[in-house]
PDB file of N, CA and C in Angstrom:
ATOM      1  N   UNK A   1     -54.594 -26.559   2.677  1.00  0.00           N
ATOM      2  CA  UNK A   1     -53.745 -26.739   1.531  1.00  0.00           C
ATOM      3  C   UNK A   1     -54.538 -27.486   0.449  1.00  0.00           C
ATOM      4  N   UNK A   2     -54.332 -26.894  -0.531  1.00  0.00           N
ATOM      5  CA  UNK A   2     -55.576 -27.730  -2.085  1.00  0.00           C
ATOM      6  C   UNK A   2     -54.551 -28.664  -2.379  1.00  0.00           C
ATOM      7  N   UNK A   3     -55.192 -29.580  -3.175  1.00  0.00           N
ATOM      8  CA  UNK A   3     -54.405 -31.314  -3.344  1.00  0.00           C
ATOM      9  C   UNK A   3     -53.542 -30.756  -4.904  1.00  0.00           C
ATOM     10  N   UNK A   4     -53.661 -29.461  -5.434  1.00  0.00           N
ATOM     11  CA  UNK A   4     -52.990 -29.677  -7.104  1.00  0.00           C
ATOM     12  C   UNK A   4     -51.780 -28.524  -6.378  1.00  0.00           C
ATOM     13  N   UNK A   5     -51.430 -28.167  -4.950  1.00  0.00           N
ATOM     14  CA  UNK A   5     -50.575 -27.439  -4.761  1.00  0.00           C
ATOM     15  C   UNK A   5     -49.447 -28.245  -3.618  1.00  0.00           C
ATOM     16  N   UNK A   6     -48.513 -27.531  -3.145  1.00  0.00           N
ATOM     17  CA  UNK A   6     -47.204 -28.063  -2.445  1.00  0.00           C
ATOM     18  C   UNK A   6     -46.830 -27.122  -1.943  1.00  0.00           C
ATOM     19  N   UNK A   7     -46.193 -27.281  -0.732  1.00  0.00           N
ATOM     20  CA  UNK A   7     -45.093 -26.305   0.182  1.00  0.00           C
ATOM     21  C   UNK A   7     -43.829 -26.518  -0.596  1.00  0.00           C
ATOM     22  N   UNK A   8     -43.387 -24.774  -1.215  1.00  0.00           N
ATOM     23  CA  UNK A   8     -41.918 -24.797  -1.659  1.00  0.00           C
ATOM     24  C   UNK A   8     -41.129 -25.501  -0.024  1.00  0.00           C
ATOM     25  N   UNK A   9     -39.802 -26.073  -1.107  1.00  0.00           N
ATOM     26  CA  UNK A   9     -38.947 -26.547   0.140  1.00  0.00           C
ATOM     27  C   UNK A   9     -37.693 -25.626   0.141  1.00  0.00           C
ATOM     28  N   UNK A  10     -37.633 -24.595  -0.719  1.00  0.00           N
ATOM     29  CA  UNK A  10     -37.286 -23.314   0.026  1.00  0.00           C
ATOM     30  C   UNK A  10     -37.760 -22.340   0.844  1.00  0.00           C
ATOM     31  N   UNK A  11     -39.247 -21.672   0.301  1.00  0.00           N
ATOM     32  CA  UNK A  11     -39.409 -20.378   0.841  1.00  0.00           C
ATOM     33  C   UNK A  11     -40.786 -20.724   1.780  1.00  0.00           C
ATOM     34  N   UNK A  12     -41.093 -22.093   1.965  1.00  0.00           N
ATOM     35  CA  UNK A  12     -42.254 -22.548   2.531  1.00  0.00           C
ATOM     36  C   UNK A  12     -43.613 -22.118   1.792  1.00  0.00           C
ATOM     37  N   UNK A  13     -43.810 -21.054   0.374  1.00  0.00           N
ATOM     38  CA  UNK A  13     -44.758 -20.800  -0.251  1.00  0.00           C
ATOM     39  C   UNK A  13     -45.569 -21.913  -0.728  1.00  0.00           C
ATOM     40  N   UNK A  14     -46.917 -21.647  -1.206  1.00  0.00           N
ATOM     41  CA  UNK A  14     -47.565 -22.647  -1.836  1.00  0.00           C
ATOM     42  C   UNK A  14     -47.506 -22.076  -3.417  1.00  0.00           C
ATOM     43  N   UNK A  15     -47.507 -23.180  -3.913  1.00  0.00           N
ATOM     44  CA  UNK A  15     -46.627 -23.690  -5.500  1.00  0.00           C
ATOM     45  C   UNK A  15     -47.775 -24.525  -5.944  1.00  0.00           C
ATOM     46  N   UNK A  16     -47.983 -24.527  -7.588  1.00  0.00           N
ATOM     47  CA  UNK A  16     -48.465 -25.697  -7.902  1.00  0.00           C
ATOM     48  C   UNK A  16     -47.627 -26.938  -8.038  1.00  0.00           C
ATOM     49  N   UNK A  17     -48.221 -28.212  -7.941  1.00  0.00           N
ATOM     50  CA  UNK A  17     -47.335 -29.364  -8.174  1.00  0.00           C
ATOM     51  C   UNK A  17     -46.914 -29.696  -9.302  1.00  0.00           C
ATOM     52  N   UNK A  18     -47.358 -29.250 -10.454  1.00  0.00           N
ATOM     53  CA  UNK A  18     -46.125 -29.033 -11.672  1.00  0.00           C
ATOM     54  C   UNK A  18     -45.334 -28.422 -11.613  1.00  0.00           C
ATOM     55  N   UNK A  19     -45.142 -27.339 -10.836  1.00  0.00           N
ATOM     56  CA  UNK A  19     -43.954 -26.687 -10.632  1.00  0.00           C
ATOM     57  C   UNK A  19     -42.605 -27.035 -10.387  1.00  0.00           C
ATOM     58  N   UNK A  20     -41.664 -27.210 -11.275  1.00  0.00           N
ATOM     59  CA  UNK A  20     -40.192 -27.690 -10.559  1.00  0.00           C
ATOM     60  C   UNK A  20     -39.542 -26.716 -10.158  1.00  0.00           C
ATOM     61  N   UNK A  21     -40.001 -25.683 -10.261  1.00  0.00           N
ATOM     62  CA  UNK A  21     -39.091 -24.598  -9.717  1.00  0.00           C
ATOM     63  C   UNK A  21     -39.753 -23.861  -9.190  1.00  0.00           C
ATOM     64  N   UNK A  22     -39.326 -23.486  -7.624  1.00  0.00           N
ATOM     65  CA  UNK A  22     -40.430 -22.136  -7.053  1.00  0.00           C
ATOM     66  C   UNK A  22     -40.510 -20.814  -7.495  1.00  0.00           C
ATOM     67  N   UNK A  23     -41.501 -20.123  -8.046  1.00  0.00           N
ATOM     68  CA  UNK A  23     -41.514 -18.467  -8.881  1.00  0.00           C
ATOM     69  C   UNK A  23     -40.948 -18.236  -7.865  1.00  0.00           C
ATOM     70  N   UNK A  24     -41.311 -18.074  -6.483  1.00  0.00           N
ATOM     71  CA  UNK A  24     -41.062 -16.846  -5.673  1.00  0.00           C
ATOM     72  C   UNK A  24     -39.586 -16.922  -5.229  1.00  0.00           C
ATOM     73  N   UNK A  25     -39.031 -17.930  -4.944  1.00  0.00           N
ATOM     74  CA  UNK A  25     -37.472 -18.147  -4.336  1.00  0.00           C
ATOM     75  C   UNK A  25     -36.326 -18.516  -5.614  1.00  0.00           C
ATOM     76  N   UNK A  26     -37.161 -19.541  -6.717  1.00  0.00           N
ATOM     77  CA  UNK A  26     -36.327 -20.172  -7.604  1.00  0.00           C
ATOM     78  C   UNK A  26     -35.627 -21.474  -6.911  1.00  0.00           C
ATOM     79  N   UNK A  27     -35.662 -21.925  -6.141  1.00  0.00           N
ATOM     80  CA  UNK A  27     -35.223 -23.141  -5.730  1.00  0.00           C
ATOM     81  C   UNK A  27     -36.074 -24.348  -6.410  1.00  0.00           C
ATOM     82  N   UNK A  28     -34.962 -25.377  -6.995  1.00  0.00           N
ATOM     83  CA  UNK A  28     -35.779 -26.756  -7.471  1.00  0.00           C
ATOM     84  C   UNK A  28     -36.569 -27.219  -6.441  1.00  0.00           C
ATOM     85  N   UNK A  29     -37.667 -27.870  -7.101  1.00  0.00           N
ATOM     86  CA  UNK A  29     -38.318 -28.454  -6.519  1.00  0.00           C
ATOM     87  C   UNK A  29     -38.285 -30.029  -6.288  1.00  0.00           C
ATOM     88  N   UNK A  30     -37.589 -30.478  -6.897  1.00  0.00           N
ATOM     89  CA  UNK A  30     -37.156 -32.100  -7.154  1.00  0.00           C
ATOM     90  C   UNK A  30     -35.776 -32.420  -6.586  1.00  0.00           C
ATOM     91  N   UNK A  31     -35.004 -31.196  -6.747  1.00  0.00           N
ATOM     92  CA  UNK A  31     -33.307 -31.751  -6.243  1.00  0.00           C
ATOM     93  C   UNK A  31     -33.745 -32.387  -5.057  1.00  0.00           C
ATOM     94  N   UNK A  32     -32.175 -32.815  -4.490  1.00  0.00           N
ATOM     95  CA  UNK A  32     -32.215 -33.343  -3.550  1.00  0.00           C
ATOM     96  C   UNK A  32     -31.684 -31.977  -2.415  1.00  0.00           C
ATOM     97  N   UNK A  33     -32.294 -31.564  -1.358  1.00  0.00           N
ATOM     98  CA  UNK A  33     -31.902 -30.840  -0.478  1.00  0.00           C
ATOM     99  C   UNK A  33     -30.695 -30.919   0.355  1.00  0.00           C
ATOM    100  N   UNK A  34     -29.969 -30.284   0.666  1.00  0.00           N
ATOM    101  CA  UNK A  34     -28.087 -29.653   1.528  1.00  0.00           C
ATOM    102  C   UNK A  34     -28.935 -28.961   2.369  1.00  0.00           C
ATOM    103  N   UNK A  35     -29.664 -28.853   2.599  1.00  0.00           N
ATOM    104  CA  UNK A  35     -29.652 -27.333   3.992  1.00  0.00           C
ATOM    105  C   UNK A  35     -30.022 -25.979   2.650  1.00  0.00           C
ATOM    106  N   UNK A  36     -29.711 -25.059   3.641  1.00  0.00           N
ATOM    107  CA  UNK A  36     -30.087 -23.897   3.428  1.00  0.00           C
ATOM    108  C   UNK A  36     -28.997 -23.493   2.706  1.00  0.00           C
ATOM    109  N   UNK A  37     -29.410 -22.206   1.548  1.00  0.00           N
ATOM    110  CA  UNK A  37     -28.053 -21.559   0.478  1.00  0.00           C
ATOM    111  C   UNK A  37     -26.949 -20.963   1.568  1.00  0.00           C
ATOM    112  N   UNK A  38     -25.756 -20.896   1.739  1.00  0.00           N
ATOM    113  CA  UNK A  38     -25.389 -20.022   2.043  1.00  0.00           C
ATOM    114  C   UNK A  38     -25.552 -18.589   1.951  1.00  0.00           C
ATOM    115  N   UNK A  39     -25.285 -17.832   2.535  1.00  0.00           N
ATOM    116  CA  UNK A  39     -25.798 -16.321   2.721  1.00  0.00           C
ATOM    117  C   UNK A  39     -24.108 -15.745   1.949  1.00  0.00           C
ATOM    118  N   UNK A  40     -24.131 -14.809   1.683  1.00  0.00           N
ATOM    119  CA  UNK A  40     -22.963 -13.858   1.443  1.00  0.00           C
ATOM    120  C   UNK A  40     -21.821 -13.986   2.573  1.00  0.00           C
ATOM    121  N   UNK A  41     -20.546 -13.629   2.009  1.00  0.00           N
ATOM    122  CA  UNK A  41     -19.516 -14.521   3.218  1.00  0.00           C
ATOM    123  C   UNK A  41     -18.876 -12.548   3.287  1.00  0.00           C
ATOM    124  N   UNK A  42     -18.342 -12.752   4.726  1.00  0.00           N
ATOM    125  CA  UNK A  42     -18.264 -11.325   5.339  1.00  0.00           C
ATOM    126  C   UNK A  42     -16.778 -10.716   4.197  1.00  0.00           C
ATOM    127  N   UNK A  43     -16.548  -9.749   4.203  1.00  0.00           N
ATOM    128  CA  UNK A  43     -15.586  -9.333   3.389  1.00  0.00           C
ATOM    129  C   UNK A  43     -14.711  -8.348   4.382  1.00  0.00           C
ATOM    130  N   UNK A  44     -13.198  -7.946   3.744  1.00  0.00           N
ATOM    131  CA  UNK A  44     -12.650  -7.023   4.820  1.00  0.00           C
ATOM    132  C   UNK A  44     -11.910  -7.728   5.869  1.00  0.00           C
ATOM    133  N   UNK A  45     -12.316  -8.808   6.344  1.00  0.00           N
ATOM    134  CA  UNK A  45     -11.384  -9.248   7.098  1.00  0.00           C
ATOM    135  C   UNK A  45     -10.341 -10.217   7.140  1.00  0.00           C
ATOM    136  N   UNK A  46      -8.969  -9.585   7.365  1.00  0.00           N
ATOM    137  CA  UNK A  46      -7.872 -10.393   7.192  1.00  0.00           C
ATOM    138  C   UNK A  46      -7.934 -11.541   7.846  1.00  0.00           C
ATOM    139  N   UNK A  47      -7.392 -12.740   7.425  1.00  0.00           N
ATOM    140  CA  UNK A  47      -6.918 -13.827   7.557  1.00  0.00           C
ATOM    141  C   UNK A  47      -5.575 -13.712   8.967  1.00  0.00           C
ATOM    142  N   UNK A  48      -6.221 -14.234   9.935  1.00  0.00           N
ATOM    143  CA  UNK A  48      -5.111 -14.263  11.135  1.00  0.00           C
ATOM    144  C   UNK A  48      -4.799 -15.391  11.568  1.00  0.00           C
ATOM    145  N   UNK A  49      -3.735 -15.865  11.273  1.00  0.00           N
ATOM    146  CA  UNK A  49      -3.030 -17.095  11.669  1.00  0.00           C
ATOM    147  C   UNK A  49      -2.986 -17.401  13.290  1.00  0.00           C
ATOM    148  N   UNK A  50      -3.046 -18.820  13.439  1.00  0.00           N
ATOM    149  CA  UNK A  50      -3.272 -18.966  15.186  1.00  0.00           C
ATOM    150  C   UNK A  50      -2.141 -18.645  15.783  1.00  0.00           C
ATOM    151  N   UNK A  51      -2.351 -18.071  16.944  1.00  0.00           N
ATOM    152  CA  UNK A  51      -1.440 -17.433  17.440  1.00  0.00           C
ATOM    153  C   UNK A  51      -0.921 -18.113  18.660  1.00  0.00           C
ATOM    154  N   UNK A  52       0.518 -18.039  18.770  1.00  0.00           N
ATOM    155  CA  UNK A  52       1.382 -19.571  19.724  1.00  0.00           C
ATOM    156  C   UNK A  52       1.316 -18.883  21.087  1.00  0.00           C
ATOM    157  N   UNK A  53       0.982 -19.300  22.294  1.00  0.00           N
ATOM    158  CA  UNK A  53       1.414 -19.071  23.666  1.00  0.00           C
ATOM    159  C   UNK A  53       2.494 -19.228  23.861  1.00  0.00           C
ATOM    160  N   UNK A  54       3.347 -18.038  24.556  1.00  0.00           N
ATOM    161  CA  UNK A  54       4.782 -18.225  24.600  1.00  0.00           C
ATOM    162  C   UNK A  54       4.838 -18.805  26.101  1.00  0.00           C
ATOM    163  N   UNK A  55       3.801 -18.861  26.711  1.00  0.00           N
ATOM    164  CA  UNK A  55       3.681 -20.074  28.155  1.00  0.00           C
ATOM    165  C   UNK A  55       5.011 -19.386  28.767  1.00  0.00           C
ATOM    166  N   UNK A  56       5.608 -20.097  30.175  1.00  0.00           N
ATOM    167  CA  UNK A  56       7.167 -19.838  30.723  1.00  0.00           C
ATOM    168  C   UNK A  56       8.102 -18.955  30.070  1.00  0.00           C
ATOM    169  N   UNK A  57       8.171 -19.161  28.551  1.00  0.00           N
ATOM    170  CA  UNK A  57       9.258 -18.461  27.943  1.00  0.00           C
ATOM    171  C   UNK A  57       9.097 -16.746  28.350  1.00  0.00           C
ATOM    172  N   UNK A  58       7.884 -16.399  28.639  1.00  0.00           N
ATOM    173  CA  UNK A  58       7.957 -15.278  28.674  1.00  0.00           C
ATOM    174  C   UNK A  58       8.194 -14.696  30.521  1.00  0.00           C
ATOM    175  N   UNK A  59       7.989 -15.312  31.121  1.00  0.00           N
ATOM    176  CA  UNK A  59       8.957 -15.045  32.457  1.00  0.00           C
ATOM    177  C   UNK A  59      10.783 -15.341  32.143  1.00  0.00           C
ATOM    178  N   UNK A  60      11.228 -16.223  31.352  1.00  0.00           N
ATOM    179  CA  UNK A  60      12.323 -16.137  31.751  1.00  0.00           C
ATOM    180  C   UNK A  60      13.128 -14.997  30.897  1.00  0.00           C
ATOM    181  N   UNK A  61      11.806 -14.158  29.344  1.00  0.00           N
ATOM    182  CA  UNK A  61      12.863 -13.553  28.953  1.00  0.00           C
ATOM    183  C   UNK A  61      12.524 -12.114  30.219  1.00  0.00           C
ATOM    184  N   UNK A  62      11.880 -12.208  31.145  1.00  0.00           N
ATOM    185  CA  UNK A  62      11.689 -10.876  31.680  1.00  0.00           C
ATOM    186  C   UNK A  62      12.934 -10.940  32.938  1.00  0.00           C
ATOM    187  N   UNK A  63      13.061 -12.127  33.510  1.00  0.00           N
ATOM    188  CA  UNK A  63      14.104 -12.216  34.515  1.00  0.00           C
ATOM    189  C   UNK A  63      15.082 -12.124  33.590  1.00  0.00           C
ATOM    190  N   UNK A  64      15.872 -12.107  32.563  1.00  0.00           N
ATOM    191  CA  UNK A  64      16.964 -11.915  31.522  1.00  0.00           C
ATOM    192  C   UNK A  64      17.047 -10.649  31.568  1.00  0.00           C
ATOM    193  N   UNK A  65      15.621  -9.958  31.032  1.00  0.00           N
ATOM    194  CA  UNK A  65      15.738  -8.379  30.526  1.00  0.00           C
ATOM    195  C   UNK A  65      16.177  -7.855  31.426  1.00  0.00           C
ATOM    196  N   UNK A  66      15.844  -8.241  32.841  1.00  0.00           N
ATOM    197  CA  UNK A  66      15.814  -7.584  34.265  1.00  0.00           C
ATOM    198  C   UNK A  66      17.596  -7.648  34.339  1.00  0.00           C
ATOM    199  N   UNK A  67      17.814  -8.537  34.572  1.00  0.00           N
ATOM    200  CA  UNK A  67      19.403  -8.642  34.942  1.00  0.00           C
ATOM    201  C   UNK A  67      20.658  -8.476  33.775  1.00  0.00           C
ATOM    202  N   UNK A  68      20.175  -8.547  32.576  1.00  0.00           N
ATOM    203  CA  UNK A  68      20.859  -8.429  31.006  1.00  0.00           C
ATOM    204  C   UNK A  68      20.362  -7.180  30.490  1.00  0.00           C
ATOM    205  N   UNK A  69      20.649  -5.836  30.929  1.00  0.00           N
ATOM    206  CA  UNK A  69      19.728  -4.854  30.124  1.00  0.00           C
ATOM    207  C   UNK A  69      19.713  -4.883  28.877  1.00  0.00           C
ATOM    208  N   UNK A  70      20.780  -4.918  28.190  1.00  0.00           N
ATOM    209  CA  UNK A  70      20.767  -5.592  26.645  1.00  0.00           C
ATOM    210  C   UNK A  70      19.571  -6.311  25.791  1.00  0.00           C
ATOM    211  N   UNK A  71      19.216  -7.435  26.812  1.00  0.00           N
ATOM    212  CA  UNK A  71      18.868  -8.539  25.991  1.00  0.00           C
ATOM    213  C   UNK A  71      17.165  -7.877  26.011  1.00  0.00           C
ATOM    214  N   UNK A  72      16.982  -7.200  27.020  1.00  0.00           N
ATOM    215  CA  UNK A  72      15.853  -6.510  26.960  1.00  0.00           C
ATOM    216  C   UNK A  72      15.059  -5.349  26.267  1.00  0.00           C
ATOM    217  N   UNK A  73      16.254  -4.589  25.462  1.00  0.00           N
ATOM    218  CA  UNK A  73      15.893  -4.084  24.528  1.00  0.00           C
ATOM    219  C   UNK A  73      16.346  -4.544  23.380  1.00  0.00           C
ATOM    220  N   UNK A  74      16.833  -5.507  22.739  1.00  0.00           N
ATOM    221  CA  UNK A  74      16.516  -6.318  21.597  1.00  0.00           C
ATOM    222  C   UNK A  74      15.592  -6.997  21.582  1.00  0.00           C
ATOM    223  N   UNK A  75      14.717  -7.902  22.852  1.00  0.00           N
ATOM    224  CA  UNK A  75      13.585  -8.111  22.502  1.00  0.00           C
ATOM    225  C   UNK A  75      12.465  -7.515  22.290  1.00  0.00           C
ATOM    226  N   UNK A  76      12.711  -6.026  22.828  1.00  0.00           N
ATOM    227  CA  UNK A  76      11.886  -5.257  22.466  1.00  0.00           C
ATOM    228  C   UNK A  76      11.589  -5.028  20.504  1.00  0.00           C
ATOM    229  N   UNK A  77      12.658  -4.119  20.561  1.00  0.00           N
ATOM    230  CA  UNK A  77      13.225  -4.049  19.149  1.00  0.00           C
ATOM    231  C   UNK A  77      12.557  -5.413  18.038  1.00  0.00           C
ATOM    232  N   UNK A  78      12.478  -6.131  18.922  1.00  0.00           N
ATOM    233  CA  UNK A  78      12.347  -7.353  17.820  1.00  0.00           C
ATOM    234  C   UNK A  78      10.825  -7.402  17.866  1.00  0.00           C
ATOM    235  N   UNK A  79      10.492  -7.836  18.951  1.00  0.00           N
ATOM    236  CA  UNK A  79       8.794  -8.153  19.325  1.00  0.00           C
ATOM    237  C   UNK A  79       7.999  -6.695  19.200  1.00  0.00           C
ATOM    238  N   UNK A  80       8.021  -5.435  18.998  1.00  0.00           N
ATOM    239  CA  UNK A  80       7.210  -4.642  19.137  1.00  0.00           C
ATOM    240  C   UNK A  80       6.825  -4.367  17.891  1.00  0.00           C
ATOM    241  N   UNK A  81       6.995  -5.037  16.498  1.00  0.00           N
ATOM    242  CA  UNK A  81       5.956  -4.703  15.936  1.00  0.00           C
ATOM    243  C   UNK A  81       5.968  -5.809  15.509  1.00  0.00           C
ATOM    244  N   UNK A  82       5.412  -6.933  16.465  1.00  0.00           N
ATOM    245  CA  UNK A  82       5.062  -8.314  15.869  1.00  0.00           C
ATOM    246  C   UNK A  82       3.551  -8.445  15.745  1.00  0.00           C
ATOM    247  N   UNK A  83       2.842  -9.025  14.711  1.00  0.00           N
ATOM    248  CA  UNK A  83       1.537  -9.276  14.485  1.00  0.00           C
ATOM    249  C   UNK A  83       0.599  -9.895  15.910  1.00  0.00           C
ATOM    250  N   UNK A  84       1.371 -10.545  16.558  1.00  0.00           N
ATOM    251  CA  UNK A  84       0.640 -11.697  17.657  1.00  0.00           C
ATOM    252  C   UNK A  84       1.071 -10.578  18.682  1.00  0.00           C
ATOM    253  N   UNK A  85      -0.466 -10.177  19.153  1.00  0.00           N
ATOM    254  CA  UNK A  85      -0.078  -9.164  20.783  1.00  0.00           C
ATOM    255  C   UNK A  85       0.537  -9.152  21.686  1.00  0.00           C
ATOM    256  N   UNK A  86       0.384 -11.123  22.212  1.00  0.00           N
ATOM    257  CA  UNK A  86       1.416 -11.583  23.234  1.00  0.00           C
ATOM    258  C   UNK A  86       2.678 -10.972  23.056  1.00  0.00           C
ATOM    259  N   UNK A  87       3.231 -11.307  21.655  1.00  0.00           N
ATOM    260  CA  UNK A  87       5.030 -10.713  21.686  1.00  0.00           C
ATOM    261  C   UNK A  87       4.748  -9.457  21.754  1.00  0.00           C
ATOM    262  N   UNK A  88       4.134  -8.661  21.208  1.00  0.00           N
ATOM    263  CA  UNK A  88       3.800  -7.145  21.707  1.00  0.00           C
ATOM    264  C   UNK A  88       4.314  -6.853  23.101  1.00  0.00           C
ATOM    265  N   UNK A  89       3.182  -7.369  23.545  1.00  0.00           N
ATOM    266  CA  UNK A  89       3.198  -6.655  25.542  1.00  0.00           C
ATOM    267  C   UNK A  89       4.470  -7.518  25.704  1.00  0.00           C
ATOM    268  N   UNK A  90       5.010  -8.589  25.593  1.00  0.00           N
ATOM    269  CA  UNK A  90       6.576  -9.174  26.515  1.00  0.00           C
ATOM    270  C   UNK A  90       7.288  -8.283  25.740  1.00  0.00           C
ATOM    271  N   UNK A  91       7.417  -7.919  24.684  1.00  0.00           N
ATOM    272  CA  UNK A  91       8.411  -6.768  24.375  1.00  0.00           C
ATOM    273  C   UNK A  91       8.205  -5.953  24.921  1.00  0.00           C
ATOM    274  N   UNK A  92       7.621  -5.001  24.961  1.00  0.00           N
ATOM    275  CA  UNK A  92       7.147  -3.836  25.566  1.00  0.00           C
ATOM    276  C   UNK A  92       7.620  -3.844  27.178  1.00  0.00           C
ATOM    277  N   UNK A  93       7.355  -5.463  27.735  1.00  0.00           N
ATOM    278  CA  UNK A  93       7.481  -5.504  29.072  1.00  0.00           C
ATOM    279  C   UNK A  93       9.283  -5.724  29.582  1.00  0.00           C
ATOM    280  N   UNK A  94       9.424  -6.570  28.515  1.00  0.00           N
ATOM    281  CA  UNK A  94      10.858  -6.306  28.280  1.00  0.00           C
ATOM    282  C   UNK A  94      11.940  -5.047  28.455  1.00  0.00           C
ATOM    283  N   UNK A  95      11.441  -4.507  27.320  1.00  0.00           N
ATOM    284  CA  UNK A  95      11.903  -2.810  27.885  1.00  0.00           C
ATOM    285  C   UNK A  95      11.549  -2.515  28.686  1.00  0.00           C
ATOM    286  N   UNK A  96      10.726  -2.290  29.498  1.00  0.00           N
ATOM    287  CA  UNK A  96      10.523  -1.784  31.069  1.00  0.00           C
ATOM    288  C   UNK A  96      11.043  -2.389  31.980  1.00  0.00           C
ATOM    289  N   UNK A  97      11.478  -3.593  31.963  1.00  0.00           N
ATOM    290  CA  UNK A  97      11.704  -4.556  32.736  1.00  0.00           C
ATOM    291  C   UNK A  97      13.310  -3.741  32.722  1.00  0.00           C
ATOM    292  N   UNK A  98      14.138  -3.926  31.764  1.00  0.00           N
ATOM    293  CA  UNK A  98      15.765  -3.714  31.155  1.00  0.00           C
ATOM    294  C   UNK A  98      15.463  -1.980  31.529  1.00  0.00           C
ATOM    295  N   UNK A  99      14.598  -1.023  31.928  1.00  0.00           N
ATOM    296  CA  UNK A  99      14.696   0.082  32.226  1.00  0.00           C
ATOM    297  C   UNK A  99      14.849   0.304  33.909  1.00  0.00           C
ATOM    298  N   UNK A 100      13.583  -0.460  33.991  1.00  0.00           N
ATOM    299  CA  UNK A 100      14.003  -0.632  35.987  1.00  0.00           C
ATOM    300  C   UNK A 100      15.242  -1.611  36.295  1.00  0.00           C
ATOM    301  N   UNK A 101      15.825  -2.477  35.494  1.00  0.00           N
ATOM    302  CA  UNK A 101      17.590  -2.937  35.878  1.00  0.00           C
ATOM    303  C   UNK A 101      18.305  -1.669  35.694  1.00  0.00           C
ATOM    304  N   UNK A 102      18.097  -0.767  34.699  1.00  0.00           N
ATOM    305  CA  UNK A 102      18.905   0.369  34.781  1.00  0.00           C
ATOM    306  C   UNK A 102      19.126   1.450  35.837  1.00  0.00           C
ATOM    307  N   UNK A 103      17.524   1.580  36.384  1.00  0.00           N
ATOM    308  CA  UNK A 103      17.253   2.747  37.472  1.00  0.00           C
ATOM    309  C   UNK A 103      17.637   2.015  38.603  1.00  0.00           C
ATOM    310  N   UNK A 104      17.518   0.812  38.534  1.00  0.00           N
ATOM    311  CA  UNK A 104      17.966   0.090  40.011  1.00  0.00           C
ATOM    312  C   UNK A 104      19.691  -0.141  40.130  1.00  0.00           C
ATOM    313  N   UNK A 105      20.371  -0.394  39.121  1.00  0.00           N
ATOM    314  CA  UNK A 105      21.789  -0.005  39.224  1.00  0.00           C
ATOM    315  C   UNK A 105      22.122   0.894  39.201  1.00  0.00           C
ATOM    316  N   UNK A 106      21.754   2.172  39.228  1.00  0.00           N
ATOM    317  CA  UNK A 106      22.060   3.644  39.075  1.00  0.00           C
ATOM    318  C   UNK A 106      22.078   3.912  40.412  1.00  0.00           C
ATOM    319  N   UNK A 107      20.404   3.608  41.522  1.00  0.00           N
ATOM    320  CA  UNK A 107      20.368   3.638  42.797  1.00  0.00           C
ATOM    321  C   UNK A 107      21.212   3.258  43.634  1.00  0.00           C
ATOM    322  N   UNK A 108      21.974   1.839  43.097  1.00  0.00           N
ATOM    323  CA  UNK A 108      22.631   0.731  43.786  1.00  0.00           C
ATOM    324  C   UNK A 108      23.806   1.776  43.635  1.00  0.00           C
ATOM    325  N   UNK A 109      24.269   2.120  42.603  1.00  0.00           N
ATOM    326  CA  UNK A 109      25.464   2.843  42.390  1.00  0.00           C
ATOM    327  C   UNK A 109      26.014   3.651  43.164  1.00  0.00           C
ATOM    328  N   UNK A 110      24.963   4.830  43.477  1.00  0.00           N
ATOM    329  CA  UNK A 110      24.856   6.221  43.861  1.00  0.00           C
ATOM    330  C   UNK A 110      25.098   4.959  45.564  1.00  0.00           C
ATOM    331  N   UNK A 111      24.141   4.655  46.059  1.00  0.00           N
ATOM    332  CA  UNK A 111      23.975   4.600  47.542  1.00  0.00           C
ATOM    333  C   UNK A 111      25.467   3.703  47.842  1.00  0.00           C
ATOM    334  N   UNK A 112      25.977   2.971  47.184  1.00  0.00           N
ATOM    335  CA  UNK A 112      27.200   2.315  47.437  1.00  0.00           C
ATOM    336  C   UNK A 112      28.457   3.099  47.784  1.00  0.00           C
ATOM    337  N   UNK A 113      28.472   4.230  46.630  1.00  0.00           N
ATOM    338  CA  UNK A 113      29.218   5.110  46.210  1.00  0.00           C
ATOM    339  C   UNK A 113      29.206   6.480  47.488  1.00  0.00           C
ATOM    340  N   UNK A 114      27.973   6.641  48.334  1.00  0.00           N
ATOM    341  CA  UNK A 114      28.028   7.821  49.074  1.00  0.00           C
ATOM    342  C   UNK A 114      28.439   6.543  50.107  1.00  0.00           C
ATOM    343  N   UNK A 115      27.801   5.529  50.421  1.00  0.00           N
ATOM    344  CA  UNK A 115      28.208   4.480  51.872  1.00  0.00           C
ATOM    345  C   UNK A 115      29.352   4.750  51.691  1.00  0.00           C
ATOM    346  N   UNK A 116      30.223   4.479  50.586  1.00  0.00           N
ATOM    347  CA  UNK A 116      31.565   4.140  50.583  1.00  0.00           C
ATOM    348  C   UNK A 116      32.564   5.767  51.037  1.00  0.00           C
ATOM    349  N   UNK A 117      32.116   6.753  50.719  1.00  0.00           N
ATOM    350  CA  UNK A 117      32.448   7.884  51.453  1.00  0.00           C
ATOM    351  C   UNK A 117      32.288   8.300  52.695  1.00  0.00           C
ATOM    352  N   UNK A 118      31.356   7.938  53.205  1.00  0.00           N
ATOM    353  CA  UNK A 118      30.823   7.791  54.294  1.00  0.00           C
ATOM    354  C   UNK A 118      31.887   6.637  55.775  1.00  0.00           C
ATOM    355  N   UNK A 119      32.621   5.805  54.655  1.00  0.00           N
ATOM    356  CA  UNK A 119      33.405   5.661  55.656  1.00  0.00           C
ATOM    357  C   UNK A 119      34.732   5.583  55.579  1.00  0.00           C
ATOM    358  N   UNK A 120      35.134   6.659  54.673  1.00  0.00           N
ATOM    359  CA  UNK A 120      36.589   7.181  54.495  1.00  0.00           C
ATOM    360  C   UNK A 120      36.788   8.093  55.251  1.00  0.00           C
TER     361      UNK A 120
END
């Protein structure tokens, strides 16, 4: 390194020492240094709010859906086009849940209903 030159403290080039500004990068040569420029910030992607764990709540709305067929397709209805996935799939699971209470009282129905002929 020659004594009338300097390492830019941007681009690591050699600069003369009158130089306050590096040709090759343009960074001062006197400021006081932050770190490195930031780079370009990504574009396109939405802003997604943190998303809550519904923890327990979501077993008890499935034992509900199960035994309340009702309540299982309003949470569907409600949660299936919610932004946060979690309410997604418990809706979704919801309705399935409030579909097998249906097929399972239908079964219960039918087999009660022939027992009960069965001993008339």
């Amino acid at each position: 390194m020659e004594q009338n030159t300097r390492m830019c403290t941007g681009c690591g080039r050699q600069i003369p020492v009158e130089y306050n500004v590096c040709p090759h990068c343009g960074r001062p040569q006197n400021a006081p240094q932050y770190g490195p420029a930031p780079g370009p910030q990504p574009y396109g992607q939405p802003y997604a709010p943190p998303q809550e764990s519904l923890g327990a709540l979501k077993y008890i709305l499935y034992l509900v859906s199960f035994f309340s067929i009702i309540i299982g397709f309003i949470m569907f209805l409600v949660w299936n086009n919610d932004p946060n996935p979690e309410k997604r799939h418990v809706g979704k699971n919801c309705l399935l849940l409030a579909l097998a209470g249906i097929v399972l009282s239908v079964l219960c129905s039918v087999v009660f209903f022939f027992a009960g002929l069965a001993f008339m």
